[in-house]
Protein backbone atom coordinates (compact mmCIF):
# COMPACT_ATOMS: atom_id res chain seq x y z
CA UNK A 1 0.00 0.00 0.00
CA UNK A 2 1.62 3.84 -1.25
CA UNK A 3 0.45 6.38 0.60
CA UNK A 4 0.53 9.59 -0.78
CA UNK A 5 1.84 12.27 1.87
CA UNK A 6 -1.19 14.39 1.52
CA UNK A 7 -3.10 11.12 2.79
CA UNK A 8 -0.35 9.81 5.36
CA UNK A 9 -0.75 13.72 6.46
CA UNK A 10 -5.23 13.26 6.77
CA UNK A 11 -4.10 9.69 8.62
CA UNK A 12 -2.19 10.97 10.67
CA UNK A 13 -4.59 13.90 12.04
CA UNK A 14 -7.37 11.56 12.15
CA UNK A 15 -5.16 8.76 14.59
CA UNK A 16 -4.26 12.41 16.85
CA UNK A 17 -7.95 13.42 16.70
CA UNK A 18 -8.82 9.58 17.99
CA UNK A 19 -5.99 9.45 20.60
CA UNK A 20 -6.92 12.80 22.45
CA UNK A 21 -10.79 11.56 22.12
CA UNK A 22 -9.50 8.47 23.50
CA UNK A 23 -7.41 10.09 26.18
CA UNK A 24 -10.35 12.30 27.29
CA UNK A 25 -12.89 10.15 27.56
CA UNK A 26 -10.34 7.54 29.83
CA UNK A 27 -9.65 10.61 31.60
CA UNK A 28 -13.52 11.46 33.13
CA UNK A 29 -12.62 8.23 35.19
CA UNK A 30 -12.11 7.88 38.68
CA UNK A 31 -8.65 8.25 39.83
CA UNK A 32 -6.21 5.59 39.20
CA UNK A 33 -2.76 4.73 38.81
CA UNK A 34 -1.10 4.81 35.21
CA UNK A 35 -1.40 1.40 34.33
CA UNK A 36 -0.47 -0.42 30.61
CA UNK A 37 -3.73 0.26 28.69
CA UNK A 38 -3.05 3.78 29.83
CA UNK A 39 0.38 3.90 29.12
CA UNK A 40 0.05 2.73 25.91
CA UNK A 41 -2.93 5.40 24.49
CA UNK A 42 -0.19 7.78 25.93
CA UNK A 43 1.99 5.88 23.63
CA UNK A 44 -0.32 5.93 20.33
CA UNK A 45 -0.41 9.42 20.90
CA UNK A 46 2.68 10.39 21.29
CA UNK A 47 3.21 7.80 17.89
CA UNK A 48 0.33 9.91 16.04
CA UNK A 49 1.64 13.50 17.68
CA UNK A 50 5.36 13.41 15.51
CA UNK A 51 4.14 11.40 12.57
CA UNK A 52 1.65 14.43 11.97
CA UNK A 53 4.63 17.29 13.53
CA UNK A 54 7.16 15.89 11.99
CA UNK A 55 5.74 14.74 8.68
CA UNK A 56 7.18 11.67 8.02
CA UNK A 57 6.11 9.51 5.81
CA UNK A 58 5.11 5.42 5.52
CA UNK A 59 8.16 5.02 4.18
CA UNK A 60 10.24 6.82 6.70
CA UNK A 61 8.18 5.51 9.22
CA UNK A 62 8.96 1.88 8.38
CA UNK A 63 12.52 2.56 9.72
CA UNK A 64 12.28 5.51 12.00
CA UNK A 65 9.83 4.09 14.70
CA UNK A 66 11.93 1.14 15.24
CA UNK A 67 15.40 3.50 16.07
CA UNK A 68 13.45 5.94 18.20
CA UNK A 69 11.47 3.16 20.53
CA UNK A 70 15.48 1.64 20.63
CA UNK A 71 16.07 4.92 21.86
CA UNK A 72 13.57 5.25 24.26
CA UNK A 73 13.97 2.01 25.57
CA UNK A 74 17.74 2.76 26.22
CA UNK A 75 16.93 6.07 28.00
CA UNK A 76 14.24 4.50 30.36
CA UNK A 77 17.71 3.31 32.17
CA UNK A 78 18.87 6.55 32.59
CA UNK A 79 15.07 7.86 33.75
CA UNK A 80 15.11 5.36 36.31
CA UNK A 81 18.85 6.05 37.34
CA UNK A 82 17.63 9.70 37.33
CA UNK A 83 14.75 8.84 39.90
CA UNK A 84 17.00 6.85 42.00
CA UNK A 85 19.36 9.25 42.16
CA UNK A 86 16.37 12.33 43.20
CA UNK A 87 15.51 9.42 45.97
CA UNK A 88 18.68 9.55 47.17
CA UNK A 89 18.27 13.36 47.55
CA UNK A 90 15.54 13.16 49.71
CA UNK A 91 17.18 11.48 52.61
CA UNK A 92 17.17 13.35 55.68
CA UNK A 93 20.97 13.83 57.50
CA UNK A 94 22.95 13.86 54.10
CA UNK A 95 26.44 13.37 54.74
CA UNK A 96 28.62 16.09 52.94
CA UNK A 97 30.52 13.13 51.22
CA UNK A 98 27.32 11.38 49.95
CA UNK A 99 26.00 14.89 48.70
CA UNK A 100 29.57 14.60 46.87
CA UNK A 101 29.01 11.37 45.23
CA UNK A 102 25.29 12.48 44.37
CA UNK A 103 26.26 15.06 42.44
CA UNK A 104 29.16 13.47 40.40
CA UNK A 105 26.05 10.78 39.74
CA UNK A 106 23.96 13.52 38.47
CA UNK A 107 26.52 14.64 35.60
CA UNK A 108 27.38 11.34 35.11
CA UNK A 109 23.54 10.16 34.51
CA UNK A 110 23.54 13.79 32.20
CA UNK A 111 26.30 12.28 30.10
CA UNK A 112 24.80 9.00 29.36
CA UNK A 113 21.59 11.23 28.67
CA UNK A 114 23.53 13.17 26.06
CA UNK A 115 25.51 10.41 24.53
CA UNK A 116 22.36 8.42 23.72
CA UNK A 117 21.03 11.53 22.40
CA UNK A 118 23.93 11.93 20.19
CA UNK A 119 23.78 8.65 19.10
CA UNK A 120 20.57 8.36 18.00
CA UNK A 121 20.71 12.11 16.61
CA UNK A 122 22.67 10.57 13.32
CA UNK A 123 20.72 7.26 13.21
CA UNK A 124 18.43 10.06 12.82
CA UNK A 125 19.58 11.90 9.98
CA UNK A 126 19.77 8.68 7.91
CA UNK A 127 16.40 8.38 8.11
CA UNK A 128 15.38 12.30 8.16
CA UNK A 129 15.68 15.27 6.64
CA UNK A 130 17.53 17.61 9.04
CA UNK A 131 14.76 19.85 8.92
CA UNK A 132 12.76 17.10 10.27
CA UNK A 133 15.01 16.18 12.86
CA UNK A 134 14.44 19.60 14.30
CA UNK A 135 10.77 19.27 14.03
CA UNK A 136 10.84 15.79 16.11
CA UNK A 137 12.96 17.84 18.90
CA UNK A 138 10.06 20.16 19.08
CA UNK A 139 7.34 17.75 18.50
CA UNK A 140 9.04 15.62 21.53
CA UNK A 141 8.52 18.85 23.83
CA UNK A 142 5.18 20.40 22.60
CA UNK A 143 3.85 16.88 22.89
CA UNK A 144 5.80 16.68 26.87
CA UNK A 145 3.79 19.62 27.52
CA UNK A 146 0.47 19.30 25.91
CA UNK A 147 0.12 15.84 27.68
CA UNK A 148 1.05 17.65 31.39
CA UNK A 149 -1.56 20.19 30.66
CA UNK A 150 -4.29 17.89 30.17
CA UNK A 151 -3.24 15.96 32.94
CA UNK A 152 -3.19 19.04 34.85
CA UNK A 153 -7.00 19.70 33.42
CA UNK A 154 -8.44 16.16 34.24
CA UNK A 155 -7.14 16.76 38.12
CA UNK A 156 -8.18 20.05 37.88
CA UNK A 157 -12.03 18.75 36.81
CA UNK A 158 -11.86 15.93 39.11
CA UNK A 159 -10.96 18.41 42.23
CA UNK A 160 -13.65 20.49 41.41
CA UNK A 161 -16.27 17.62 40.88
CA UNK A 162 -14.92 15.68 44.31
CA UNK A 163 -15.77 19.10 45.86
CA UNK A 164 -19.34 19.56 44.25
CA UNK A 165 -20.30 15.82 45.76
CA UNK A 166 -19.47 16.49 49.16
């Protein structure tokens, strides 16, 4: 099947249109925890947000979404050491030497950050134009915030509806 990109482009609004239907009607719910079926919408979202920001095509996509869920998969390590490491933080009576070794951890997780991000930024271009590269660094953080603000909204509705049934 060819897609055209003037059809991959109506696709690809219709899948975002879908996933934020999708995400508001899971989020009029009561409260719970982020589990997988939620994770994943989050996931087809965030899939549907850069194919449309980004325009890239069934072509590009073929061998694109495979390098950047490699990518993502590599930096969940460094999210997690990054929450360990804010943990560690918290701990009341911080010696002056582990405060030390806490913050050599935090450039060190930084690094690791960055050279993944490197490394992925020219798998990138092989698949991308480098205009398009640019667009999926943009798409990555209007999508970051787009997805906190509705999460902000849905607590926002549910606090004001938890205080209307009282």
């Amino acid at each position: 099947m060819n897609l055209t990109p003037e059809t991959m482009k109506k696709l690809s609004a219709i899948l975002l249109m879908l996933a934020f239907f999708s995400a508001s009607a899971f989020a009029q719910g009561p409260p719970k925890p982020l589990n997988h079926d939620h994770h994943e919408k989050i996931e087809s979202m965030r899939i549907a947000f850069i194919t449309d920001k980004v325009e890239i095509s069934s072509d590009q996509a073929k061998v694109f979404w495979p390098i950047y869920n490699e990518m993502q998969d590599e930096m969940k390590s460094v999210r997690e050491d990054f929450k360990k490491l804010m943990k560690a933080w918290r701990k009341e009576d911080l010696k002056d030497s582990e405060a030390k070794k806490l913050l050599e951890d935090k450039f060190k997780i930084e690094q690791k950050k960055l050279d993944i991000e490197k490394k992925y930024h020219s798998k990138f271009l092989s698949v991308l134009s480098p205009v398009q590269v640019g667009k999926l660094y943009l798409a990555e953080e209007q999508f970051k915030r787009e997805l906190i603000s509705k999460m902000r909204d849905r607590d926002h509705d549910r606090n004001r509806e938890r205080g209307r049934s009282r």
